[in-house]
PDB file of N, CA and C in Angstrom:
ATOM      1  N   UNK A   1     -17.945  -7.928 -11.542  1.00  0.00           N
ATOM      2  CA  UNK A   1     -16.691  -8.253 -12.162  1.00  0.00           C
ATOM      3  C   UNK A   1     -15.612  -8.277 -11.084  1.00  0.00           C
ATOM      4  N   UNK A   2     -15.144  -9.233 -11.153  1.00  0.00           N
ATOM      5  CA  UNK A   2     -13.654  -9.432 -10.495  1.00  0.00           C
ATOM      6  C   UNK A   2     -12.306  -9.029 -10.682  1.00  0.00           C
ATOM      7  N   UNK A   3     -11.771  -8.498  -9.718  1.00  0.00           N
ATOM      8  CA  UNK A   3     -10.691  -7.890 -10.424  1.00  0.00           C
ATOM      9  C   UNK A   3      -9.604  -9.004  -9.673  1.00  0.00           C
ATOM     10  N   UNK A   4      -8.481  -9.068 -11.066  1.00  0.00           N
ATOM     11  CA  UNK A   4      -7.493 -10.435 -10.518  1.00  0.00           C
ATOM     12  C   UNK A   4      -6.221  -9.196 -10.798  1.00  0.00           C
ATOM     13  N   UNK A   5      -5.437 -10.267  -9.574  1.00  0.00           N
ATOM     14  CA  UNK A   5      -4.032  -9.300  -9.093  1.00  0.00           C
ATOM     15  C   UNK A   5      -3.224  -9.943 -10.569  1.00  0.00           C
ATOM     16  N   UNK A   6      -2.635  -9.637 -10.768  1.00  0.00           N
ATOM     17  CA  UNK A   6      -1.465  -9.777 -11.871  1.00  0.00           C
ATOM     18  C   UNK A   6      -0.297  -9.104 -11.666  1.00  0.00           C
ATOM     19  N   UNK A   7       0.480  -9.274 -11.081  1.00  0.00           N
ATOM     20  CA  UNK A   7       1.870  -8.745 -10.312  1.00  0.00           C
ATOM     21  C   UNK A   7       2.596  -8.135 -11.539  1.00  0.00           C
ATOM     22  N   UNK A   8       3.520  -7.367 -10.960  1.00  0.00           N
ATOM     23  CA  UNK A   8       4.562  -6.683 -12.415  1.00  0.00           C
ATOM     24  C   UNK A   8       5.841  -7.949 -12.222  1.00  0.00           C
ATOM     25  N   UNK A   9       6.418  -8.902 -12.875  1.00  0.00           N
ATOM     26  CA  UNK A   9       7.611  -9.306 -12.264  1.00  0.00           C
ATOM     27  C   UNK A   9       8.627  -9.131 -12.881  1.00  0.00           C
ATOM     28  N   UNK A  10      10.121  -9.069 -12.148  1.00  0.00           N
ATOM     29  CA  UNK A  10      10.873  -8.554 -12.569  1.00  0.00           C
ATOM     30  C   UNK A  10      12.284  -9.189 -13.218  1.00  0.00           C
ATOM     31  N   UNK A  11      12.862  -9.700 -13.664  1.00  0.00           N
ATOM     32  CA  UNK A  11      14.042 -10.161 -13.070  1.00  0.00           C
ATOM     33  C   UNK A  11      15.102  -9.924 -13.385  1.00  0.00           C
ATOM     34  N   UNK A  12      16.097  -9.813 -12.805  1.00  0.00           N
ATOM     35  CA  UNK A  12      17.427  -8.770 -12.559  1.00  0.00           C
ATOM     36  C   UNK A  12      18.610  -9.623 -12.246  1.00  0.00           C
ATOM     37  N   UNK A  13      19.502  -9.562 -13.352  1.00  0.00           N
ATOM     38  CA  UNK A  13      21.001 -10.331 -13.023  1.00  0.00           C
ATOM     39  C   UNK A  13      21.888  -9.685 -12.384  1.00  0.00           C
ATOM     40  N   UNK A  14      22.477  -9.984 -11.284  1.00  0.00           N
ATOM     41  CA  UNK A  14      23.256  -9.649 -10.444  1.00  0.00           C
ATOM     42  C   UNK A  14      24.405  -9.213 -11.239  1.00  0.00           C
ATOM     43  N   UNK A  15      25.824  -9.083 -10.336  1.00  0.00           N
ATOM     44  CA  UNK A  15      27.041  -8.641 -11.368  1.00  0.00           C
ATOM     45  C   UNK A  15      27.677 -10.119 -11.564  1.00  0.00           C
ATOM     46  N   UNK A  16      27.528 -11.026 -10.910  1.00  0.00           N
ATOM     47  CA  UNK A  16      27.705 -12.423 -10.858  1.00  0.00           C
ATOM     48  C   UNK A  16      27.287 -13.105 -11.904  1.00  0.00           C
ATOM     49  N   UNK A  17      25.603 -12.667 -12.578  1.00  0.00           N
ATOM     50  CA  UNK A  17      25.157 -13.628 -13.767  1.00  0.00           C
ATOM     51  C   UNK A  17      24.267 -14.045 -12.884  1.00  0.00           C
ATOM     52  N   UNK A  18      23.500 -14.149 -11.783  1.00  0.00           N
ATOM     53  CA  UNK A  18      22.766 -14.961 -11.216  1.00  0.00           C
ATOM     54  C   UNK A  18      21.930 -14.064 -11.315  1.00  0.00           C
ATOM     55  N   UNK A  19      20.453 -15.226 -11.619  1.00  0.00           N
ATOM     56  CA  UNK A  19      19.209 -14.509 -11.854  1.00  0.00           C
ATOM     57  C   UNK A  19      18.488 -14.362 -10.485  1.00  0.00           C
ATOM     58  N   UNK A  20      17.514 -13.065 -10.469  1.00  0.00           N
ATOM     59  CA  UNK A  20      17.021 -12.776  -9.008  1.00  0.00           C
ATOM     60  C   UNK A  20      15.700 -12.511  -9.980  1.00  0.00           C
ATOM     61  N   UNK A  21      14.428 -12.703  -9.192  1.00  0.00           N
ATOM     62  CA  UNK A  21      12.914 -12.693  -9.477  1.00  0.00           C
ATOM     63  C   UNK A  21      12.393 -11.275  -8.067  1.00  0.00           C
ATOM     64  N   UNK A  22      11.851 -10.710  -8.624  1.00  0.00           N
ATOM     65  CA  UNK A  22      11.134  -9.621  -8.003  1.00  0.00           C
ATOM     66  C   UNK A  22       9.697  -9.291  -8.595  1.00  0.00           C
ATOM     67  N   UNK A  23       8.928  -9.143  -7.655  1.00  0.00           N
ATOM     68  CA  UNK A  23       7.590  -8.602  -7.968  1.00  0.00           C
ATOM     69  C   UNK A  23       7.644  -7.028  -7.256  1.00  0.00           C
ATOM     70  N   UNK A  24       7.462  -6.011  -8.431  1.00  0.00           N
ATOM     71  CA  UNK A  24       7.829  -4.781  -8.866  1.00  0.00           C
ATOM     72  C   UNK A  24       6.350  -4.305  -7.542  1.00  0.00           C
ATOM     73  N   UNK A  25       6.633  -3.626  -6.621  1.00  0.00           N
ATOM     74  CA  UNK A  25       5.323  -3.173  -6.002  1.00  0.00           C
ATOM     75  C   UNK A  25       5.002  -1.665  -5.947  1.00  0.00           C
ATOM     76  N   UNK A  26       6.036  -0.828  -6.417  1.00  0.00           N
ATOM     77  CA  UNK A  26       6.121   0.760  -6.596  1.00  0.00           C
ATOM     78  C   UNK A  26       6.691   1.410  -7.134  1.00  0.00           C
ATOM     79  N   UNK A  27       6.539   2.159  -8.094  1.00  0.00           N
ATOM     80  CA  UNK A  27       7.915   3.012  -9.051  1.00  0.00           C
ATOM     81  C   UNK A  27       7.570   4.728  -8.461  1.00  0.00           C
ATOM     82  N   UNK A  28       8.629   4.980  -8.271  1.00  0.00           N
ATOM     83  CA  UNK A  28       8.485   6.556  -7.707  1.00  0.00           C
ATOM     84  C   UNK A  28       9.575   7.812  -8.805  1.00  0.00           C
ATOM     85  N   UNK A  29       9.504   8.565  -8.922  1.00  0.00           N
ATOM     86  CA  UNK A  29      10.234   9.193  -9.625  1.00  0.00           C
ATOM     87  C   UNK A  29      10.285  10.830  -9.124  1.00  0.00           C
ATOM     88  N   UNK A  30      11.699  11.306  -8.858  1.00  0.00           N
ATOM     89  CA  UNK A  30      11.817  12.076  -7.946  1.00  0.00           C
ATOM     90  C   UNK A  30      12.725  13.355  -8.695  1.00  0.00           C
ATOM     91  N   UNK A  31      12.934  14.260  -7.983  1.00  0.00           N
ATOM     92  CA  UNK A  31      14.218  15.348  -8.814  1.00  0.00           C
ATOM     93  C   UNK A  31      15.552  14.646  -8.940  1.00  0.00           C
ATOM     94  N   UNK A  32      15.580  13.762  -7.579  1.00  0.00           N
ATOM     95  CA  UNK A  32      17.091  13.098  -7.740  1.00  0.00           C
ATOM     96  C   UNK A  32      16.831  11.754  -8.816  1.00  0.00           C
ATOM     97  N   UNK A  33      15.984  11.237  -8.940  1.00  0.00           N
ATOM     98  CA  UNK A  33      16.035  10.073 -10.045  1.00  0.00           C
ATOM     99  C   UNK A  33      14.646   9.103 -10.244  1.00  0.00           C
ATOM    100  N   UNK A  34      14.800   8.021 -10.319  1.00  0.00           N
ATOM    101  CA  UNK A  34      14.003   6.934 -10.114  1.00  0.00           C
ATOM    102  C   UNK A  34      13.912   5.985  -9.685  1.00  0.00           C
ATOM    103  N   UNK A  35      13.150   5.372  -8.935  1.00  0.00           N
ATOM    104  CA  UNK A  35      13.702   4.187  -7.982  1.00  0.00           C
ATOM    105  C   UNK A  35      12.082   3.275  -8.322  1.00  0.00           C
ATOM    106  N   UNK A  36      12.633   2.112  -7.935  1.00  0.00           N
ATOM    107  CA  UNK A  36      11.713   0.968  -7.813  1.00  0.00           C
ATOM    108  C   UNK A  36      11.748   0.654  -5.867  1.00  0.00           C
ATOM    109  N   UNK A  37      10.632   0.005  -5.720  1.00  0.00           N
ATOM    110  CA  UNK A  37      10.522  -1.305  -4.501  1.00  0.00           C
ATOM    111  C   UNK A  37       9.942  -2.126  -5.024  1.00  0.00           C
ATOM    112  N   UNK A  38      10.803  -3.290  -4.431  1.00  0.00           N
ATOM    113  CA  UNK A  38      10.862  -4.691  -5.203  1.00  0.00           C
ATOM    114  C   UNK A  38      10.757  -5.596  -4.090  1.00  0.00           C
ATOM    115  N   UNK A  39       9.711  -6.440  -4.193  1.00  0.00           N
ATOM    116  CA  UNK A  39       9.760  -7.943  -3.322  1.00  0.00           C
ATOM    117  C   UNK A  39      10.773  -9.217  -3.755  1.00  0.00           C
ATOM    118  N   UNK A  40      11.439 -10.146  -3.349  1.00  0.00           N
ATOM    119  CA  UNK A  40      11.769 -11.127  -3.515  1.00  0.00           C
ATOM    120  C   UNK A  40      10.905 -12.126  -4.345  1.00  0.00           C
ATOM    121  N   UNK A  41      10.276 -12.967  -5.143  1.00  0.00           N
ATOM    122  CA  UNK A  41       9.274 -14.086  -5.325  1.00  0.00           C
ATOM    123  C   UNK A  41      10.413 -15.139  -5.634  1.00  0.00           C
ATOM    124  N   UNK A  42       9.768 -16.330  -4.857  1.00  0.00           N
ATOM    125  CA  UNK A  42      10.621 -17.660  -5.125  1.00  0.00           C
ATOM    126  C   UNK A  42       9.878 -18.393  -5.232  1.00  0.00           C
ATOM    127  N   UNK A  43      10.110 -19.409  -6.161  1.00  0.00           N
ATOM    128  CA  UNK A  43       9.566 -20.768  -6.600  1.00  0.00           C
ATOM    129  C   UNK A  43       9.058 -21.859  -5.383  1.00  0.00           C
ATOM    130  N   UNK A  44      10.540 -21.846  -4.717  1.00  0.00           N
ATOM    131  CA  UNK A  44      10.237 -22.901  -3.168  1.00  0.00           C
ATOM    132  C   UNK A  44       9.410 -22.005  -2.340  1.00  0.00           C
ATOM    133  N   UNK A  45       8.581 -22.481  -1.696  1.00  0.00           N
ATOM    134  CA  UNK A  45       8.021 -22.031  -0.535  1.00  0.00           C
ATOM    135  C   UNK A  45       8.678 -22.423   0.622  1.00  0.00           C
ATOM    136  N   UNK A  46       9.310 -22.816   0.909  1.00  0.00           N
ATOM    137  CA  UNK A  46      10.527 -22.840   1.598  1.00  0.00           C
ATOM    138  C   UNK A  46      11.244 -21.367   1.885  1.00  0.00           C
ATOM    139  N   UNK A  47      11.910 -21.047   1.087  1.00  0.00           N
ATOM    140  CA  UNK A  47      12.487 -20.080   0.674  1.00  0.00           C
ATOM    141  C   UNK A  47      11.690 -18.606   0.963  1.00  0.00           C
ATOM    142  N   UNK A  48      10.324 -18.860   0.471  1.00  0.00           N
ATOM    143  CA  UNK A  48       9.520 -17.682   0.889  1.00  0.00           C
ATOM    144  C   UNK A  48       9.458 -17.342   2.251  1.00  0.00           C
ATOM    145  N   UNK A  49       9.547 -18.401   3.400  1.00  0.00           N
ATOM    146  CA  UNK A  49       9.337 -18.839   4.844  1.00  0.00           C
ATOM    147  C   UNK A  49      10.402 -18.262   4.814  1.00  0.00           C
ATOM    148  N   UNK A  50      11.653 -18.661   4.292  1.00  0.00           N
ATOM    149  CA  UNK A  50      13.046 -17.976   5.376  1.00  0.00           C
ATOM    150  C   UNK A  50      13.180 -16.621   5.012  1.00  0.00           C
ATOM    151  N   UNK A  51      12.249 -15.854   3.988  1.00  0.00           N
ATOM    152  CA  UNK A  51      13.353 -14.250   3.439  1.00  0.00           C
ATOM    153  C   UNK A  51      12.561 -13.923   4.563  1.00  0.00           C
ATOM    154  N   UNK A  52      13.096 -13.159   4.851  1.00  0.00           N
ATOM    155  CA  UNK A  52      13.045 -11.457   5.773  1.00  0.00           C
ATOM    156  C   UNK A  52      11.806 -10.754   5.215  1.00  0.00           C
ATOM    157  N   UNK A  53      11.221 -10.606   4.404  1.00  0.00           N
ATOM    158  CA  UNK A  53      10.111  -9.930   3.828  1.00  0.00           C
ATOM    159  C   UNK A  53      10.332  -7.983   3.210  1.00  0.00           C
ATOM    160  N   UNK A  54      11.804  -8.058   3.941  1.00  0.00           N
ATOM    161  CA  UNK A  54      12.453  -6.735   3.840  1.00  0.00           C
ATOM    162  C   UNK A  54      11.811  -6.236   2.176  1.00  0.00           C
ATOM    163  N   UNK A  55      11.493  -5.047   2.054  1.00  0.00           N
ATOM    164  CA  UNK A  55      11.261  -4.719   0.440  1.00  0.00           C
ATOM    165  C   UNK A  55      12.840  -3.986   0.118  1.00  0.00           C
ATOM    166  N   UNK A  56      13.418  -4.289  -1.239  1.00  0.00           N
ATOM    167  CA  UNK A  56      14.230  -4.003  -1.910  1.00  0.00           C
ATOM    168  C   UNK A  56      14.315  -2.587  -2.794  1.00  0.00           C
ATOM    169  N   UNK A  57      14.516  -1.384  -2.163  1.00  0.00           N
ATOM    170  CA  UNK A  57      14.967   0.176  -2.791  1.00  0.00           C
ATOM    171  C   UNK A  57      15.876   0.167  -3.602  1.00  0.00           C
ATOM    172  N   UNK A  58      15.687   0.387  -5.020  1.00  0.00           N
ATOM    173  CA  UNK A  58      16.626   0.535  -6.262  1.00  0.00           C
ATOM    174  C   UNK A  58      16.350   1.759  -7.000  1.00  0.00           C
ATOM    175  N   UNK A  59      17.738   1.872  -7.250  1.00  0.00           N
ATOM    176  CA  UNK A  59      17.608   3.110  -7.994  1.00  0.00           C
ATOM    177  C   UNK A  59      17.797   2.975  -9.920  1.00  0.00           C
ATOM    178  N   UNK A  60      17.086   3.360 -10.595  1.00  0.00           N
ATOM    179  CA  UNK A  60      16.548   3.094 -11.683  1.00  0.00           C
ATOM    180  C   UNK A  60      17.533   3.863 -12.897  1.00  0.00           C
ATOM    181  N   UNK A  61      18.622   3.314 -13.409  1.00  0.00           N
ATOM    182  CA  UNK A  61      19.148   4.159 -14.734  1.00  0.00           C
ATOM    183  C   UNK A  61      19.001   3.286 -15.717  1.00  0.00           C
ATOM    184  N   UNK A  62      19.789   4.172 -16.384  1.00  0.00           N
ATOM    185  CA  UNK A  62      19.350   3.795 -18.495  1.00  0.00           C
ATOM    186  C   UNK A  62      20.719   4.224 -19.271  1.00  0.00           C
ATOM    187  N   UNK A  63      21.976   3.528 -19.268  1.00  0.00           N
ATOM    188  CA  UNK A  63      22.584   3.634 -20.336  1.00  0.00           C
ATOM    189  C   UNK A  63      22.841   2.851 -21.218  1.00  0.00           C
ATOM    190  N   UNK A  64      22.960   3.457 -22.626  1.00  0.00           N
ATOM    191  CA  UNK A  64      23.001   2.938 -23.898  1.00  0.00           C
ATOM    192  C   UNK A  64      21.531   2.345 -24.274  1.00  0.00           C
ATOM    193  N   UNK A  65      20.487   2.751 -23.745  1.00  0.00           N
ATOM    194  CA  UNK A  65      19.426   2.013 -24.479  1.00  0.00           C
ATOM    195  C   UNK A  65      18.918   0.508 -23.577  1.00  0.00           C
ATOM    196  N   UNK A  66      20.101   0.513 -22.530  1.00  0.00           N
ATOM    197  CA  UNK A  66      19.423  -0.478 -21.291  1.00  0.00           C
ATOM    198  C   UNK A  66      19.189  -0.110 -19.854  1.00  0.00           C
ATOM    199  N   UNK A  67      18.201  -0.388 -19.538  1.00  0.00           N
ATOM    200  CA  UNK A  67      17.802   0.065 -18.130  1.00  0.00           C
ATOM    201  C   UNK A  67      19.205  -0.953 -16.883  1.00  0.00           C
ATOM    202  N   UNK A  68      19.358  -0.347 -16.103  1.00  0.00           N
ATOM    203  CA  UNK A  68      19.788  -0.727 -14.675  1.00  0.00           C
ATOM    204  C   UNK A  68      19.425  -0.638 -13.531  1.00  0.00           C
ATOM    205  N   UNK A  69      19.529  -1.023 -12.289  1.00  0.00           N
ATOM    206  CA  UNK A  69      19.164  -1.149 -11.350  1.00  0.00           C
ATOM    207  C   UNK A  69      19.798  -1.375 -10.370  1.00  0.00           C
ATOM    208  N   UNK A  70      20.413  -0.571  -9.468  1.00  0.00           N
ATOM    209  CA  UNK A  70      21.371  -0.651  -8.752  1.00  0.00           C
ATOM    210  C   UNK A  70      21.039   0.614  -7.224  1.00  0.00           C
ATOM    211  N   UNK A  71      21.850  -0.092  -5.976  1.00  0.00           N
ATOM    212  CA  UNK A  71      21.926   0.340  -4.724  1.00  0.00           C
ATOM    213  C   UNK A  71      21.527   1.820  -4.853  1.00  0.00           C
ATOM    214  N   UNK A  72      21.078   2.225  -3.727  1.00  0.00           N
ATOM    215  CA  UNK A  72      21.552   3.909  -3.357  1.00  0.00           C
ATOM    216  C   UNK A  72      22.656   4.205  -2.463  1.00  0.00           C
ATOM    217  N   UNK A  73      23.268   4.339  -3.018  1.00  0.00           N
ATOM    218  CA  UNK A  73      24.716   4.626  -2.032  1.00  0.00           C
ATOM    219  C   UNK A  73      24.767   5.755  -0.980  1.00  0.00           C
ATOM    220  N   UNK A  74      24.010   6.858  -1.200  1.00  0.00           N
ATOM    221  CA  UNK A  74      23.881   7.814  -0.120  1.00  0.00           C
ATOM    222  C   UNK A  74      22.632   7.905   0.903  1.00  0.00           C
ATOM    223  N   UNK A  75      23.366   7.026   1.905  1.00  0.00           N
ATOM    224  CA  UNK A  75      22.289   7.460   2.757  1.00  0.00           C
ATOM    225  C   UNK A  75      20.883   8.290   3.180  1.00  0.00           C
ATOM    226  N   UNK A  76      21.233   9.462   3.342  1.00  0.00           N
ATOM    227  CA  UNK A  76      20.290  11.126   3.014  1.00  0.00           C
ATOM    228  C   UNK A  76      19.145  10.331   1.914  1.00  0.00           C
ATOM    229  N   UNK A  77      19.617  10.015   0.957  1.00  0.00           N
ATOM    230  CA  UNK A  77      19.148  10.173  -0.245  1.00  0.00           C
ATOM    231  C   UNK A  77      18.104   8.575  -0.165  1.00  0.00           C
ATOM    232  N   UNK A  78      18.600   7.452   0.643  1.00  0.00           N
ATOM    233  CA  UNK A  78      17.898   6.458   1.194  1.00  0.00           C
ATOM    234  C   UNK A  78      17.031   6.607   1.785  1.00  0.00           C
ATOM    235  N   UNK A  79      17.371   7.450   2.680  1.00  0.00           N
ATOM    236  CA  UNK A  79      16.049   7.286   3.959  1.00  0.00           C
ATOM    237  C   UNK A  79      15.140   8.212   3.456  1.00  0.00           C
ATOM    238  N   UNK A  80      15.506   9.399   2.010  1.00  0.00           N
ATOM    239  CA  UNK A  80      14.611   9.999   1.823  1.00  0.00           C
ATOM    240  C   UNK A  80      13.340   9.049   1.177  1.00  0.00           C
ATOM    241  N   UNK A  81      14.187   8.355  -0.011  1.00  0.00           N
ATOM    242  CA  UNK A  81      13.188   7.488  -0.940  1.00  0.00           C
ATOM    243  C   UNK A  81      12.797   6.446   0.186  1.00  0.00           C
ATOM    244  N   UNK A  82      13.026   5.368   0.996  1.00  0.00           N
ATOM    245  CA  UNK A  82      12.379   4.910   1.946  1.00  0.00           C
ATOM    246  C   UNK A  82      11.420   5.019   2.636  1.00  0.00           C
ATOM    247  N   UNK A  83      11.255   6.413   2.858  1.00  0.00           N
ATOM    248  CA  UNK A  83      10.142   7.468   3.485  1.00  0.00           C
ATOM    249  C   UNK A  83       8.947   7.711   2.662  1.00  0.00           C
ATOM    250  N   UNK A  84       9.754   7.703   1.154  1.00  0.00           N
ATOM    251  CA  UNK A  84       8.419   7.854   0.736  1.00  0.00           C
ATOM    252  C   UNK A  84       7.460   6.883  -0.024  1.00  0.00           C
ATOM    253  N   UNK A  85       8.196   5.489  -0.160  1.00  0.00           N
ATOM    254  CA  UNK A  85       7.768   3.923  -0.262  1.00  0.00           C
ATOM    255  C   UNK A  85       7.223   4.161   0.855  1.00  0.00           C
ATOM    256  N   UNK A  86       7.396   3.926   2.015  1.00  0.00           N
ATOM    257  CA  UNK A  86       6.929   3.332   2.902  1.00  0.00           C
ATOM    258  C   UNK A  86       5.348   4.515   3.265  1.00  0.00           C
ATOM    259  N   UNK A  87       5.502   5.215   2.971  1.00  0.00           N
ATOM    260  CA  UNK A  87       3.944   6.276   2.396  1.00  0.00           C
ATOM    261  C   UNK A  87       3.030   5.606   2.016  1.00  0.00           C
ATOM    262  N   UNK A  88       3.447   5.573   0.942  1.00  0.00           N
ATOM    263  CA  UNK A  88       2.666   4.870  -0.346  1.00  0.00           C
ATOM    264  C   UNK A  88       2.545   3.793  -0.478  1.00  0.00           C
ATOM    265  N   UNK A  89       3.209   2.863   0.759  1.00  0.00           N
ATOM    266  CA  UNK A  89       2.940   1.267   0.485  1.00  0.00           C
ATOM    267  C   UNK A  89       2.376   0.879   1.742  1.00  0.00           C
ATOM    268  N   UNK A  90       1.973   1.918   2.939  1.00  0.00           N
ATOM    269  CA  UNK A  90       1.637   1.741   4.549  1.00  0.00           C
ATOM    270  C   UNK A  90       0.131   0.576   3.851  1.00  0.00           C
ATOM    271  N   UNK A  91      -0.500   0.988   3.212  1.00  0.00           N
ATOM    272  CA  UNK A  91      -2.130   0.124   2.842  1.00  0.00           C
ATOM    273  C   UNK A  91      -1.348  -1.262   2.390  1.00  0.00           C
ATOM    274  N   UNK A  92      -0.806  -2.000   2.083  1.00  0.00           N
ATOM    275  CA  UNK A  92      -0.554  -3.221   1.324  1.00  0.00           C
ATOM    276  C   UNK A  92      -0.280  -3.820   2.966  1.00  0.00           C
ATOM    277  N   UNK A  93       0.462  -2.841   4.016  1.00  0.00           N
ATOM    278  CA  UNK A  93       0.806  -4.123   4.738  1.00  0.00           C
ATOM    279  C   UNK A  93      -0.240  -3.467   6.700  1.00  0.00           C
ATOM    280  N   UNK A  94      -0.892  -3.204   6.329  1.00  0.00           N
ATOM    281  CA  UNK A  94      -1.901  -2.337   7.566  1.00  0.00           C
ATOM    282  C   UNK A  94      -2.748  -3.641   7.762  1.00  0.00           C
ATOM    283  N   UNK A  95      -2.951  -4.662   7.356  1.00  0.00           N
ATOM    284  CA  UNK A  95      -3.218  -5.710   8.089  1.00  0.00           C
ATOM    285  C   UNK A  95      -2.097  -6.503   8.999  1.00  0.00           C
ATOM    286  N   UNK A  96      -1.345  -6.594   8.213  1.00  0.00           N
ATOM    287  CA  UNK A  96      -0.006  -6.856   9.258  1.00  0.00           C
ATOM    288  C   UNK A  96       0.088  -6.634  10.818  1.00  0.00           C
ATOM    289  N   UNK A  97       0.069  -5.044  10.983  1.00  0.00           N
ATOM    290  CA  UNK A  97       0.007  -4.621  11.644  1.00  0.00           C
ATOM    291  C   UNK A  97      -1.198  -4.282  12.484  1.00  0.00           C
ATOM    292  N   UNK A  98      -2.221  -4.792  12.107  1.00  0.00           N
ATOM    293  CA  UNK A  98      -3.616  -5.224  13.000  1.00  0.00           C
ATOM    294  C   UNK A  98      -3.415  -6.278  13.492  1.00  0.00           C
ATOM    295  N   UNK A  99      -2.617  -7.174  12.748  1.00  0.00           N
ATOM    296  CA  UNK A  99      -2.340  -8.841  13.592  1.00  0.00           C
ATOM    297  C   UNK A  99      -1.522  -8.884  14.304  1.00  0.00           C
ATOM    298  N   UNK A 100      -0.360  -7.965  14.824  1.00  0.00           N
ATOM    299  CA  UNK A 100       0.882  -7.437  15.701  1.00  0.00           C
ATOM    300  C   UNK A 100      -0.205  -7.149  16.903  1.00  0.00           C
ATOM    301  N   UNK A 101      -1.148  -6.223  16.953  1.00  0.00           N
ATOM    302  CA  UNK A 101      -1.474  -5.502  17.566  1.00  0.00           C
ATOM    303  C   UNK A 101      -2.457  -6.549  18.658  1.00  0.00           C
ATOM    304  N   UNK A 102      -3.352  -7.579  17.583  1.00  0.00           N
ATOM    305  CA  UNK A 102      -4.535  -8.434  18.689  1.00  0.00           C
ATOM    306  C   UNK A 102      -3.351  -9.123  19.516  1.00  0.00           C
TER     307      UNK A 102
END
């Protein structure tokens, strides 16, 4: 049996109204809160070629019965959750970094 990827995707309106597409790659949940990492996905492949590949750290609230998703504003509190994505996500991109290396 085969197992097929089926991505989580996401998508998230800016404060503008403009729609953004993310494929959801980690949810972590911590004493200070909850956070997502989020990829970019775009339609053009074009577009895929120019992003940065950077993954997207959000921090995860809920008022009135709707979820949000918004920056981490404190530093400390960034590089902590950063640290620990980048843990837990080192296997997704360790080929990467075998092809840096030949």
């Amino acid at each position: 049996m085969s197992k097929e990827y089926d991505p989580d995707i996401v998508s998230v309106v800016d404060e503008e109204g403009k729609e953004h597409i993310f494929e959801e790659l980690d949810r972590i949940e911590t004493d200070s809160g909850r956070y997502v990492a989020l990829l970019p996905v775009y339609d053009d492949p074009a577009e895929q070629l120019e992003d940065s590949g950077e993954i997207i750290i959000l921090k995860v609230s809920e008022e009135d019965g709707e979820t949000y998703l918004s920056a981490i504003e404190d530093e400390a509190e960034f590089n902590e959750i950063g640290n620990l994505f980048e843990e837990r996500l080192a296997d997704l991109f360790e080929l990467d970094e075998e092809e840096e290396e030949e």
